[in-house]
N, C-alpha and C. Protein backbone atom coordinates (compact mmCIF):
# COMPACT_ATOMS: atom_id res chain seq x y z
N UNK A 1 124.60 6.27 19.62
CA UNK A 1 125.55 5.70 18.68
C UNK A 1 125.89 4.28 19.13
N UNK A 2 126.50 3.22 18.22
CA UNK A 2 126.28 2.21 18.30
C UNK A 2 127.59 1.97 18.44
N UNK A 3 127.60 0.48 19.44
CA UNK A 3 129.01 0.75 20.36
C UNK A 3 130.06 0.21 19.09
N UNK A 4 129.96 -0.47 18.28
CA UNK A 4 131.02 -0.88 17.26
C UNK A 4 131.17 0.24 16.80
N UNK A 5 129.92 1.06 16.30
CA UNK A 5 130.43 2.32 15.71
C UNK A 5 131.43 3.15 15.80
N UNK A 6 131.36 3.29 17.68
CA UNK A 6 132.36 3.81 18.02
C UNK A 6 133.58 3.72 18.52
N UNK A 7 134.04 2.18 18.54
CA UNK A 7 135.19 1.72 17.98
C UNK A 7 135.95 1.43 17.00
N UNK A 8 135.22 1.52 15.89
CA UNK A 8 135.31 1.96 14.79
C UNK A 8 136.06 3.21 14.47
N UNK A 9 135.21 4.17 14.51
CA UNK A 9 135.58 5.40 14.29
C UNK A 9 137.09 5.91 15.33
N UNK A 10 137.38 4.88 16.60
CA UNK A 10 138.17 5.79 17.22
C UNK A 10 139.74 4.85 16.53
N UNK A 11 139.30 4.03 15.95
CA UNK A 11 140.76 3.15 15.20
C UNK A 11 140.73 3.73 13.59
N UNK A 12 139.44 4.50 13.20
CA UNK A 12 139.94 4.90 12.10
C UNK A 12 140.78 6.83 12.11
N UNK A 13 139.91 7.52 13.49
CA UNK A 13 140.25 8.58 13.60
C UNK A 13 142.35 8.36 14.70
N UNK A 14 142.64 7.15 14.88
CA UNK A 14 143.86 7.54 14.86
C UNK A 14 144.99 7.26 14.10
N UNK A 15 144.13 6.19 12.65
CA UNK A 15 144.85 6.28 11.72
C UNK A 15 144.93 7.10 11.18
N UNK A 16 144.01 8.08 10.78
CA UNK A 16 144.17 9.78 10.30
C UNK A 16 145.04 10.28 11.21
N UNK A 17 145.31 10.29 12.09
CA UNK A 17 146.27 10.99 12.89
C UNK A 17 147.89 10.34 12.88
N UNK A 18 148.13 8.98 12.14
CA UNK A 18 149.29 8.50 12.34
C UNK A 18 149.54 8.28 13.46
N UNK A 19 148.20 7.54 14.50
CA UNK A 19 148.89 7.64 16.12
C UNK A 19 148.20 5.50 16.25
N UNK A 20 149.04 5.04 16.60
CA UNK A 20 149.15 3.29 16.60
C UNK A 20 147.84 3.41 17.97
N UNK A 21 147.23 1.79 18.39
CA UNK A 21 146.60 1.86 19.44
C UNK A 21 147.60 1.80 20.86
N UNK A 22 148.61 1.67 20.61
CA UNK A 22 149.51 1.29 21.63
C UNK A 22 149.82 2.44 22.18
N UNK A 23 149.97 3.61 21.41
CA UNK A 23 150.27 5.28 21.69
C UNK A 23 148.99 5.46 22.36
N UNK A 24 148.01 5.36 21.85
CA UNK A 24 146.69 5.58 22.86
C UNK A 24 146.54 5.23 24.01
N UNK A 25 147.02 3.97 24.15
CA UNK A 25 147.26 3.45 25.08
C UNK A 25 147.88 4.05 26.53
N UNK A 26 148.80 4.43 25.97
CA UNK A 26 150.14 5.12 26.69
C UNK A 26 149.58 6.54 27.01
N UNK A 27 148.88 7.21 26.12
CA UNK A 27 148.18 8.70 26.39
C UNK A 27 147.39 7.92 27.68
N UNK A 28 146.88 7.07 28.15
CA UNK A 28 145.69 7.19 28.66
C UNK A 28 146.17 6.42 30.44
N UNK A 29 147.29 6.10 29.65
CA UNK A 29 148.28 5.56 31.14
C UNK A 29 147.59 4.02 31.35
N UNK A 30 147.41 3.41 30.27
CA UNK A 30 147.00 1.93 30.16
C UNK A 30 148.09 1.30 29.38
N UNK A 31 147.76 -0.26 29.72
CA UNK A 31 149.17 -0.79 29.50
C UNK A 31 148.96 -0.75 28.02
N UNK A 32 150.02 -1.10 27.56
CA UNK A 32 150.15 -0.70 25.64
C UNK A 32 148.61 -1.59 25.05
N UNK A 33 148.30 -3.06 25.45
CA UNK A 33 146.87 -3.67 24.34
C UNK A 33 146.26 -3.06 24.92
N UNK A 34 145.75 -1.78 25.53
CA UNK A 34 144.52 -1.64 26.08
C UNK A 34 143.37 -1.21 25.18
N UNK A 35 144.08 -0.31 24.26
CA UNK A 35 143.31 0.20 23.01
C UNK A 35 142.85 -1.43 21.83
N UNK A 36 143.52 -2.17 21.49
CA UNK A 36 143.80 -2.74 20.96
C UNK A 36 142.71 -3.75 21.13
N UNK A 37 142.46 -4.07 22.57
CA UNK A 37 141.38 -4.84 22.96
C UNK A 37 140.63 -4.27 23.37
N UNK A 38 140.30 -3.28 23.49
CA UNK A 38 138.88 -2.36 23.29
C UNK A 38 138.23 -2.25 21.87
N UNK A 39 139.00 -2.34 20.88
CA UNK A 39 138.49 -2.19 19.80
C UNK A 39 138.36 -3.42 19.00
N UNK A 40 139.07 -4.25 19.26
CA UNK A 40 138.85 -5.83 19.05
C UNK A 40 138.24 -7.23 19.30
N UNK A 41 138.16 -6.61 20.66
CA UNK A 41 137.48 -7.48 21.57
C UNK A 41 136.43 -7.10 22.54
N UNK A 42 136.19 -5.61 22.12
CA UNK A 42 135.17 -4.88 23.04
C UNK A 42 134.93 -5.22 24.81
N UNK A 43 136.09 -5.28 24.86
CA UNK A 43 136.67 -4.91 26.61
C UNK A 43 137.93 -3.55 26.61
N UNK A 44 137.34 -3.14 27.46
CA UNK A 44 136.06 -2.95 28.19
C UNK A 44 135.42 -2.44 26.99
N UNK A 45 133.80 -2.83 27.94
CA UNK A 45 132.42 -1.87 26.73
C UNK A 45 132.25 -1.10 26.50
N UNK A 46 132.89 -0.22 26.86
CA UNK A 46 132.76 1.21 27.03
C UNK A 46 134.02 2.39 27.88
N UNK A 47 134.85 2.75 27.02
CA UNK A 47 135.42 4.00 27.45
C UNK A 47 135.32 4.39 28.67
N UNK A 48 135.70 4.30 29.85
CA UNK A 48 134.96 5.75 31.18
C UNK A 48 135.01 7.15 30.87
N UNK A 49 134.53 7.86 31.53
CA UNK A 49 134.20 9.27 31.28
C UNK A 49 135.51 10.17 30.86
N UNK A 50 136.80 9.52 31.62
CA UNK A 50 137.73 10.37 31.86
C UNK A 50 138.79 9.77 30.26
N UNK A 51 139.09 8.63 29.94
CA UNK A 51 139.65 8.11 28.76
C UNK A 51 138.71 8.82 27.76
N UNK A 52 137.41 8.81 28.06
CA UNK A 52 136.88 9.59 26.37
C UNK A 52 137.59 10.52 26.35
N UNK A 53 137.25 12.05 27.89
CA UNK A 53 137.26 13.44 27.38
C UNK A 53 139.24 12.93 26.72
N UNK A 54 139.86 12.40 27.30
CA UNK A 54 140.87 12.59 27.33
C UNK A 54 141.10 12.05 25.75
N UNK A 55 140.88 10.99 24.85
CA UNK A 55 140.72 10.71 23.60
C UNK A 55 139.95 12.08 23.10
N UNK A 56 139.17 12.56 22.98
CA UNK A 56 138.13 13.27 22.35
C UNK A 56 139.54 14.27 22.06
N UNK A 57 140.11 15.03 22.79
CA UNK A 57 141.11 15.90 23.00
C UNK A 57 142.61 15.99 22.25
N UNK A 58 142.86 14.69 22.39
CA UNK A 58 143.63 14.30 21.55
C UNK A 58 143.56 14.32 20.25
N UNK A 59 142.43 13.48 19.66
CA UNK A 59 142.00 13.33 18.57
C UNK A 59 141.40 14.33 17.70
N UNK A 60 140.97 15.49 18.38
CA UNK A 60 140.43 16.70 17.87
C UNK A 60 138.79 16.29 17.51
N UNK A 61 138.38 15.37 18.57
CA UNK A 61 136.89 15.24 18.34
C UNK A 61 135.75 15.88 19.22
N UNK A 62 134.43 15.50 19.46
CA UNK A 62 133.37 15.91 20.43
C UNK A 62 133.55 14.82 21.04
N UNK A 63 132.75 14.56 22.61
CA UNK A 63 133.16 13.32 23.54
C UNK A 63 131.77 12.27 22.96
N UNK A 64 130.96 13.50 21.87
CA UNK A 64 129.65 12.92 21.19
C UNK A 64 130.17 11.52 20.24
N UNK A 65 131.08 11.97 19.72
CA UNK A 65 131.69 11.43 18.42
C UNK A 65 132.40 10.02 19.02
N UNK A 66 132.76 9.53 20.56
CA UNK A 66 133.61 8.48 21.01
C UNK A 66 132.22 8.44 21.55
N UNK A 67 130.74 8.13 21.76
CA UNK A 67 129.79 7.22 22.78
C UNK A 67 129.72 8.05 23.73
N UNK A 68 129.93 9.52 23.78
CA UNK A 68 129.47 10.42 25.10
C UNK A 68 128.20 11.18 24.74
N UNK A 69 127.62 11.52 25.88
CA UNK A 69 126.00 12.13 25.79
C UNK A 69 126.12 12.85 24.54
N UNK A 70 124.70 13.08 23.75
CA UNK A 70 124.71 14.36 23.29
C UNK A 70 124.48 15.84 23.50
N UNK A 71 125.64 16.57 23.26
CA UNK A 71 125.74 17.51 24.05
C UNK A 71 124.50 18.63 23.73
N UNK A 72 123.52 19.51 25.07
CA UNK A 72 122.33 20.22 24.65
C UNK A 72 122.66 21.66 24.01
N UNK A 73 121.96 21.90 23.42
CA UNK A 73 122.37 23.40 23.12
C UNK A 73 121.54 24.39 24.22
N UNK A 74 122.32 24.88 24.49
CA UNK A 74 121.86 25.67 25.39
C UNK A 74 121.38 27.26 25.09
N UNK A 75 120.51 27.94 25.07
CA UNK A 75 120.28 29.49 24.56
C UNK A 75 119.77 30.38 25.87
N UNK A 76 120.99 31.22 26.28
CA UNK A 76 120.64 32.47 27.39
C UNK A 76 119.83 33.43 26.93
N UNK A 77 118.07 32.92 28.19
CA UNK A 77 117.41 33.97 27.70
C UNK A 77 117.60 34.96 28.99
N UNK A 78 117.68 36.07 28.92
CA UNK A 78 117.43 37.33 29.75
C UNK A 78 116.41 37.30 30.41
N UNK A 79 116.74 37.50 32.03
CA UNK A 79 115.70 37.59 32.89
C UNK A 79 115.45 39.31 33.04
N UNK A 80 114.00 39.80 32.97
CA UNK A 80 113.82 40.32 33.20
C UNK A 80 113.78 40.96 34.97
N UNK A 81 114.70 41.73 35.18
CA UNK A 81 114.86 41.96 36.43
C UNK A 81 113.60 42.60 36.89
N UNK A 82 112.46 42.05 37.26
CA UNK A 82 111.12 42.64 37.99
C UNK A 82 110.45 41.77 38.45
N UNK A 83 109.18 41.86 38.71
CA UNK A 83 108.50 40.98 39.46
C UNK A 83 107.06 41.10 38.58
N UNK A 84 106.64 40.30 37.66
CA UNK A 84 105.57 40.39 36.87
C UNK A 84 104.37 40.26 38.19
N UNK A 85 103.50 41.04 38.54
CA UNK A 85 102.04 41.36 39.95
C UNK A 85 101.61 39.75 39.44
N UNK A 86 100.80 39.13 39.99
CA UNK A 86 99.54 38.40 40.02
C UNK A 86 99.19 38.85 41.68
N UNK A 87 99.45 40.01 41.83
CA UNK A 87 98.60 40.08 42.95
C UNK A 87 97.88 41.86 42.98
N UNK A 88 97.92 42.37 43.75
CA UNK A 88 97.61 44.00 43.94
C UNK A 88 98.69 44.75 42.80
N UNK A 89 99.86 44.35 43.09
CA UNK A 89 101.02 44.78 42.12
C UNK A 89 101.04 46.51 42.73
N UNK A 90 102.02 46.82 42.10
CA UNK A 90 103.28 47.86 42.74
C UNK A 90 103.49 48.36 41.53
N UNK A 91 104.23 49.87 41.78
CA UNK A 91 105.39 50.10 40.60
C UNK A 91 106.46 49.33 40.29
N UNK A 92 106.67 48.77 38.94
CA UNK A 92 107.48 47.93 38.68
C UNK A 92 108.68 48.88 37.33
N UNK A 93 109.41 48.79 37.54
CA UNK A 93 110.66 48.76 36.29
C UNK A 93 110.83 48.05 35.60
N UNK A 94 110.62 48.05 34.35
CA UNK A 94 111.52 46.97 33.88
C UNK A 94 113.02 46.79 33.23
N UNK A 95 113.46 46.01 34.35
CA UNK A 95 115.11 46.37 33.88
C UNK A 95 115.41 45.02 33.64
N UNK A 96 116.48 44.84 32.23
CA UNK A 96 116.92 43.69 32.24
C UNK A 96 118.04 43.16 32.55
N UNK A 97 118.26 42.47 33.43
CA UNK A 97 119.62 42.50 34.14
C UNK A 97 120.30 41.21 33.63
N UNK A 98 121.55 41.11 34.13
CA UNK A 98 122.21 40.06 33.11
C UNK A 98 122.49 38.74 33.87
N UNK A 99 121.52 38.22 34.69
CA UNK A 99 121.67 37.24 34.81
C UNK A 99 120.53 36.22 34.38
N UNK A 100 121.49 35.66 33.28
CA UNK A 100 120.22 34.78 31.95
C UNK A 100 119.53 33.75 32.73
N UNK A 101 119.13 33.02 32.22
CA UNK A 101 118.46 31.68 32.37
C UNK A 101 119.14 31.07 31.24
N UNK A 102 120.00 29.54 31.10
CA UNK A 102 119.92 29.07 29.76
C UNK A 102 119.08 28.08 30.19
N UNK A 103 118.55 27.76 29.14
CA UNK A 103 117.37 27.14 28.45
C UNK A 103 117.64 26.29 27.34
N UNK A 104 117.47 25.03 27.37
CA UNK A 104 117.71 23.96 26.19
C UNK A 104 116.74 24.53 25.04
N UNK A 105 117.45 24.43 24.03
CA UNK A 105 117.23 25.60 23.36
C UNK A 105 115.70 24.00 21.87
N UNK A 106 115.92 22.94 22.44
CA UNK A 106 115.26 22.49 22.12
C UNK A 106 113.75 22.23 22.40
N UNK A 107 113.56 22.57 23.86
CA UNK A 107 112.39 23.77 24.58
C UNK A 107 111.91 24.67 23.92
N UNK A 108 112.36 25.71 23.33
CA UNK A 108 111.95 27.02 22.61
C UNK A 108 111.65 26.18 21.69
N UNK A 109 112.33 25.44 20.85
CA UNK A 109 111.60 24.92 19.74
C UNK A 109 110.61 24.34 19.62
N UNK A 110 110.50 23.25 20.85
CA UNK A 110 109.19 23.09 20.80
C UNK A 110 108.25 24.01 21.43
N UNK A 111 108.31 24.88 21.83
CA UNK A 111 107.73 25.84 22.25
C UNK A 111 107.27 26.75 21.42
N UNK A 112 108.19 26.91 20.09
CA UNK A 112 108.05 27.64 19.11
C UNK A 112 108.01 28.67 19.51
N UNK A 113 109.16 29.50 20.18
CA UNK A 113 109.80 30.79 20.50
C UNK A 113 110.86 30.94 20.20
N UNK A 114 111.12 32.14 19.48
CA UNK A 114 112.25 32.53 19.15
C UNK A 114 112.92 32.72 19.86
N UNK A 115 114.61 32.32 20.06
CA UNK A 115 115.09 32.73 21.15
C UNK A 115 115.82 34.33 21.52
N UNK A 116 115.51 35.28 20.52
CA UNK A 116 115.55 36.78 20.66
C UNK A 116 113.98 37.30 21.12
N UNK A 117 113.43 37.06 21.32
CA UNK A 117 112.19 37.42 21.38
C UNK A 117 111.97 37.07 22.79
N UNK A 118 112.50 36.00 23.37
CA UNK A 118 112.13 34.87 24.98
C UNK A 118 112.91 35.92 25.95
N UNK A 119 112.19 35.92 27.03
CA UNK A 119 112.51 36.55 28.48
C UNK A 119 112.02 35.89 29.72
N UNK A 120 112.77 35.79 30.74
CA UNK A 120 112.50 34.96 31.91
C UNK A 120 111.71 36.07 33.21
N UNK A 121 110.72 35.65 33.90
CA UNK A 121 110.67 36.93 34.93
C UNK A 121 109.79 36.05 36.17
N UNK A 122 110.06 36.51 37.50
CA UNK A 122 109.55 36.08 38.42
C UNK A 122 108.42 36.79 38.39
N UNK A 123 107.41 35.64 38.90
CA UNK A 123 106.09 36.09 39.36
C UNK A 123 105.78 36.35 40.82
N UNK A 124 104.86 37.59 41.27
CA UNK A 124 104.86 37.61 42.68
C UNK A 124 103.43 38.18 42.72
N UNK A 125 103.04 37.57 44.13
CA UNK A 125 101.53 37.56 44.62
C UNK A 125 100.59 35.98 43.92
N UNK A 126 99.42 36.48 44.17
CA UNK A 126 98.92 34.84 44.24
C UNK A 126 97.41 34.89 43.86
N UNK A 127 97.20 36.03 43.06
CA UNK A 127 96.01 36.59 41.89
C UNK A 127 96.07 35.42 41.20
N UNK A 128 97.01 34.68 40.92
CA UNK A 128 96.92 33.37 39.22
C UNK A 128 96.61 32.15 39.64
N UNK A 129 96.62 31.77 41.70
CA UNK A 129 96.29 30.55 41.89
C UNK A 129 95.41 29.77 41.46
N UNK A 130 95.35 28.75 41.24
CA UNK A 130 96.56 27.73 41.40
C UNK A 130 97.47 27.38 40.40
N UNK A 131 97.21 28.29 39.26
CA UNK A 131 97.98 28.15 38.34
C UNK A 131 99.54 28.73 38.41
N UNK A 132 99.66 29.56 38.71
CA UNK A 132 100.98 30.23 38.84
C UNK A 132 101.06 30.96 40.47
N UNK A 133 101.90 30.29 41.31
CA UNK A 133 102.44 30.88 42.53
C UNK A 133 103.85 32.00 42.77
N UNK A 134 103.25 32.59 44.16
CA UNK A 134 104.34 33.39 44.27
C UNK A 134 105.65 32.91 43.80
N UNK A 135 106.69 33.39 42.65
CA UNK A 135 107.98 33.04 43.13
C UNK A 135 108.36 32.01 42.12
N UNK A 136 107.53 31.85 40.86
CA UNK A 136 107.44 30.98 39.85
C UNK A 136 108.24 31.88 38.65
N UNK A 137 108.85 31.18 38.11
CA UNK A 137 109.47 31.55 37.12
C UNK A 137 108.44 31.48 35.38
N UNK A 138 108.67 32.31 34.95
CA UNK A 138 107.55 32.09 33.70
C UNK A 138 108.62 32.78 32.55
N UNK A 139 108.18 31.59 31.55
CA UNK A 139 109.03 32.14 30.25
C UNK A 139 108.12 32.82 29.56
N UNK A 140 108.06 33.93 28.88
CA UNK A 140 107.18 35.03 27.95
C UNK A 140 108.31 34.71 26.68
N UNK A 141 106.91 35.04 25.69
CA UNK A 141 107.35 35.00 24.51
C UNK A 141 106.95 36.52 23.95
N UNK A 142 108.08 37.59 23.91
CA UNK A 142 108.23 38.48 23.11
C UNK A 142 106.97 38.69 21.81
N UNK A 143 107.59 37.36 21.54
CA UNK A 143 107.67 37.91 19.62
C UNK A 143 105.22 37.47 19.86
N UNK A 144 104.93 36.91 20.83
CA UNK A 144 103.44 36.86 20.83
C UNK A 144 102.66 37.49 21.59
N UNK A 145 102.30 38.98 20.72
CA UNK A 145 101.44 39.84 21.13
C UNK A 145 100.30 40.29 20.92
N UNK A 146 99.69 38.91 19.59
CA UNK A 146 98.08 38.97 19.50
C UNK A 146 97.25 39.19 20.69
N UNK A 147 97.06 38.63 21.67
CA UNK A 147 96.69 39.11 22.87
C UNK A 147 95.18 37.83 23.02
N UNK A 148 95.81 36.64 22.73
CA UNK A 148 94.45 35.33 23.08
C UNK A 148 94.03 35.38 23.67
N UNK A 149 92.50 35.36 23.65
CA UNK A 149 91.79 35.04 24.82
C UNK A 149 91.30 34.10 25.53
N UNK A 150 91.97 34.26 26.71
CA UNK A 150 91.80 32.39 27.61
C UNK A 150 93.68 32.27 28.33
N UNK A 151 94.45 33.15 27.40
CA UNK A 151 95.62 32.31 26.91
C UNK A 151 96.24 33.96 28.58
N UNK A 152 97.83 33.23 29.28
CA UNK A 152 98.28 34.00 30.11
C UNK A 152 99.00 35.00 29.20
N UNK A 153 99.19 36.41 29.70
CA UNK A 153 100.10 36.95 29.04
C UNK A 153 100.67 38.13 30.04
N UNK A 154 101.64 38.32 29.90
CA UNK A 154 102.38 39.70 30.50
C UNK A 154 102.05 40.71 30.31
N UNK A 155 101.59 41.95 30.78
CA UNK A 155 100.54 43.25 30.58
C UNK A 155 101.20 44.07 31.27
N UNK A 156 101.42 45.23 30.47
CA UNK A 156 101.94 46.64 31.15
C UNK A 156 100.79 47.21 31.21
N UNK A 157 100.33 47.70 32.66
CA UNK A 157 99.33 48.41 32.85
C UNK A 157 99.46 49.67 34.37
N UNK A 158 99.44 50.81 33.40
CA UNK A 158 99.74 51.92 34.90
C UNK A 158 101.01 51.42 35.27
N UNK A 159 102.23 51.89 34.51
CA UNK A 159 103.35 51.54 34.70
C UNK A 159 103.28 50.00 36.19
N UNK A 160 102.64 48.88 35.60
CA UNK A 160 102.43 47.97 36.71
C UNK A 160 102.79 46.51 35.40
N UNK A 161 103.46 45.60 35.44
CA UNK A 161 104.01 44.63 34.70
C UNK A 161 102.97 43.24 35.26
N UNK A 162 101.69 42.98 35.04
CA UNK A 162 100.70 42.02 35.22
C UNK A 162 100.69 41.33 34.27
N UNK A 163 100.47 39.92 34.87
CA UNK A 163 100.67 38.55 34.68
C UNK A 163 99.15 38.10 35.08
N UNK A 164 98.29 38.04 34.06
CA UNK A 164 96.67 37.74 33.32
C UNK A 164 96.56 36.72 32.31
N UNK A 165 95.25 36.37 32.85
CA UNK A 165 94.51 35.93 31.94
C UNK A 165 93.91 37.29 30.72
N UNK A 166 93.93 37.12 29.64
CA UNK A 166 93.03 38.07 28.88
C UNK A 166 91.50 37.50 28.24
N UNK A 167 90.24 38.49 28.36
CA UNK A 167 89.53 38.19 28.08
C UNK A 167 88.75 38.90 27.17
N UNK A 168 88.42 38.62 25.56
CA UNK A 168 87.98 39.84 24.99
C UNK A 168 86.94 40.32 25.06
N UNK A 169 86.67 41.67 25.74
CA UNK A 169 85.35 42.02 25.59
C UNK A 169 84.68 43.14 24.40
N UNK A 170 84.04 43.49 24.31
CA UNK A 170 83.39 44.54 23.33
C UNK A 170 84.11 46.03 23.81
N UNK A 171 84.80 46.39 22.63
CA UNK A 171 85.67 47.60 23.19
C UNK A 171 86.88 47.88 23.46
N UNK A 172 87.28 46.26 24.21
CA UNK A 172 88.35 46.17 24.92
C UNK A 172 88.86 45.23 25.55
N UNK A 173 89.51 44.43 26.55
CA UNK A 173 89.16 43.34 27.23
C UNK A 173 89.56 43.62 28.46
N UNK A 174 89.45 42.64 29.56
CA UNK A 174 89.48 42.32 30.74
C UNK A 174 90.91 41.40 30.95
N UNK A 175 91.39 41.79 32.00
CA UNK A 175 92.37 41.39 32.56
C UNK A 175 92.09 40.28 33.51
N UNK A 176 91.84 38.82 33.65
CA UNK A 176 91.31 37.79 34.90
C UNK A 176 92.31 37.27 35.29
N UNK A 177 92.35 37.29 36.72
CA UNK A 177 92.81 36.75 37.98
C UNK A 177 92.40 35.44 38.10
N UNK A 178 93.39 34.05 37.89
CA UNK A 178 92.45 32.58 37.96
C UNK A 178 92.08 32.40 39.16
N UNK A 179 92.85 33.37 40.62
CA UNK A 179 91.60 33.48 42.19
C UNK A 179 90.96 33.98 41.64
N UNK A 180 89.73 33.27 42.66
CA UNK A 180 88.61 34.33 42.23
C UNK A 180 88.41 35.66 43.40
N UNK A 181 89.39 35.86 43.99
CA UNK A 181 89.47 36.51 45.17
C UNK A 181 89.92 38.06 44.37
N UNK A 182 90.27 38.07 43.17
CA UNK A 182 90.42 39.27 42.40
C UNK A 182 89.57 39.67 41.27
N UNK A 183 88.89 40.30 41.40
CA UNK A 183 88.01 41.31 40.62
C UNK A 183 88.62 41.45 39.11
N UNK A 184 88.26 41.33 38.02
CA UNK A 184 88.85 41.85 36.84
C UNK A 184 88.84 42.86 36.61
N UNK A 185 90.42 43.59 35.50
CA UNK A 185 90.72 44.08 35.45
C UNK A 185 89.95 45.08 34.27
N UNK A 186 89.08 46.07 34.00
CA UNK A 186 88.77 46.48 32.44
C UNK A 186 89.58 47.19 31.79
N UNK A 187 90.04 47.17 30.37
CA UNK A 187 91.13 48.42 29.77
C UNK A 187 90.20 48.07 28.44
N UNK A 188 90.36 49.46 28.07
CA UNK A 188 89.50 50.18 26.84
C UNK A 188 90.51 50.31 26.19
N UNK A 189 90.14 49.64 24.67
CA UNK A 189 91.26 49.66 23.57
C UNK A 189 92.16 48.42 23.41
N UNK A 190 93.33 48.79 23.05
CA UNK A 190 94.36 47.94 22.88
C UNK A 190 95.32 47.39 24.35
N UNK A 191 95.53 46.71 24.78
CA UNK A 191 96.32 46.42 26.42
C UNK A 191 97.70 46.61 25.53
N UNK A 192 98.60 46.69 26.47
CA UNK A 192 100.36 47.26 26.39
C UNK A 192 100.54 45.50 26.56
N UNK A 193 100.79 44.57 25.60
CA UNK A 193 100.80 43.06 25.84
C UNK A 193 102.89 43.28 25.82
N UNK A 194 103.08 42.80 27.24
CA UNK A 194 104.87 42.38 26.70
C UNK A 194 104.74 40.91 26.02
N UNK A 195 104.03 39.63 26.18
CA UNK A 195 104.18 38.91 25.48
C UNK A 195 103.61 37.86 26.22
N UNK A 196 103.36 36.41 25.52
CA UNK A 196 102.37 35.39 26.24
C UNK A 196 103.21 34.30 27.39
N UNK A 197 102.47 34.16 27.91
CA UNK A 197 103.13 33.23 29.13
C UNK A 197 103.33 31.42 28.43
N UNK A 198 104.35 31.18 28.51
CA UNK A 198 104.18 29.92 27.56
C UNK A 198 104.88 28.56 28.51
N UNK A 199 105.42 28.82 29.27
CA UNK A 199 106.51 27.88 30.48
C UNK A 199 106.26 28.57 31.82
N UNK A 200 106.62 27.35 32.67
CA UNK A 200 106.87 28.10 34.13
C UNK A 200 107.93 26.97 34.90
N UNK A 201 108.35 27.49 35.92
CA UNK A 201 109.50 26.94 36.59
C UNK A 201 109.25 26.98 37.68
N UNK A 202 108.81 25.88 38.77
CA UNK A 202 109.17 26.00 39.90
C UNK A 202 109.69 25.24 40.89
N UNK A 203 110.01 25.67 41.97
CA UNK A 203 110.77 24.82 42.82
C UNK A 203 109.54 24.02 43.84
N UNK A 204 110.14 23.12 44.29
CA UNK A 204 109.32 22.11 45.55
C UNK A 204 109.87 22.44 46.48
């Protein structure tokens, strides 16, 4: 937003309010012209952090609406409490426990995931190197269970929650490990797909 703009708007939003710049002033513990020459003379250039929230509040606005960031939307996706294998893999549960991930919810969009459908889950073992390491966070998309081939996806297999490549074969497909230190996986028929691997998260 454009800085007249928003001097503008904050001398017209306290004439809607019946409040003078001199009262603003005084809210903000500045001497009475302070408003007055902020909006006149554009000193200072800019508001500090603490006069916006404190205007925004007053005025019944967003700190968006006085020249403050725009605020992200944020959408809590559910981490799946387990450990998706890329390695030998274990019995796994899947429980979803309530500590979310939020996620700028402008991510999913471009991601084109719904955000009822999105789940967060750690990956463990080191079957997906170098693509995905122990201890990586990977966002799955629910709602995509065509089952691409080439493409990562989350696989319930023998009550075991694997994190694959899928590959289609005649019959059925193959489960690939991007080490090549793991053998593929064969399943006849349809695979148990929880959903495609579309993000990952990790730390340095």
């Amino acid at each position: 937003m454009e800085l007249d703009d928003v001097r503008a708007g904050v001398a017209r939003l306290a004439a809607e309010r019946g409040a003078s710049l001199s009262e603003l002033s005084r809210l903000l513990g500045r001497n009475p012209a302070y408003m007055q020459q902020y909006i006149e003379r554009g000193s200072p250039r800019r508001l500090s952090e603490g006069d916006r929230a404190t205007l925004a509040r007053y005025l019944g606005v967003s700190e968006e609406a006085l020249g403050g960031p725009v605020a992200r939307e944020l959408v809590a996706v559910p981490r799946i409490d387990a450990r998706a294998s890329a390695g030998p893999g274990g019995i796994v549960e899947e429980d979803r426990g309530d500590g979310a991930l939020r996620i700028d919810a402008a991510l999913l969009r471009q991601l084109r995931v719904r955000p009822t459908y999105a789940s967060v889950i750690a990956v463990a073992g080191d079957s997906m190197l170098p693509t995905l390491a122990d201890g990586d966070t990977i966002l799955v998309d629910g709602g995509d269970r065509r089952g691409v081939s080439g493409a990562i996806h989350v696989v319930r297999h023998d009550g075991v929650l694997l994190v694959k490549r899928l590959a289609r074969m005649p019959g059925g497909v193959e489960l690939v490990s991007d080490n090549a230190a793991y053998p593929p996986i064969a399943i006849d028929g349809t695979p148990d797909i929880v959903g495609r691997v579309v993000w990952l998260s990790r730390a340095l």
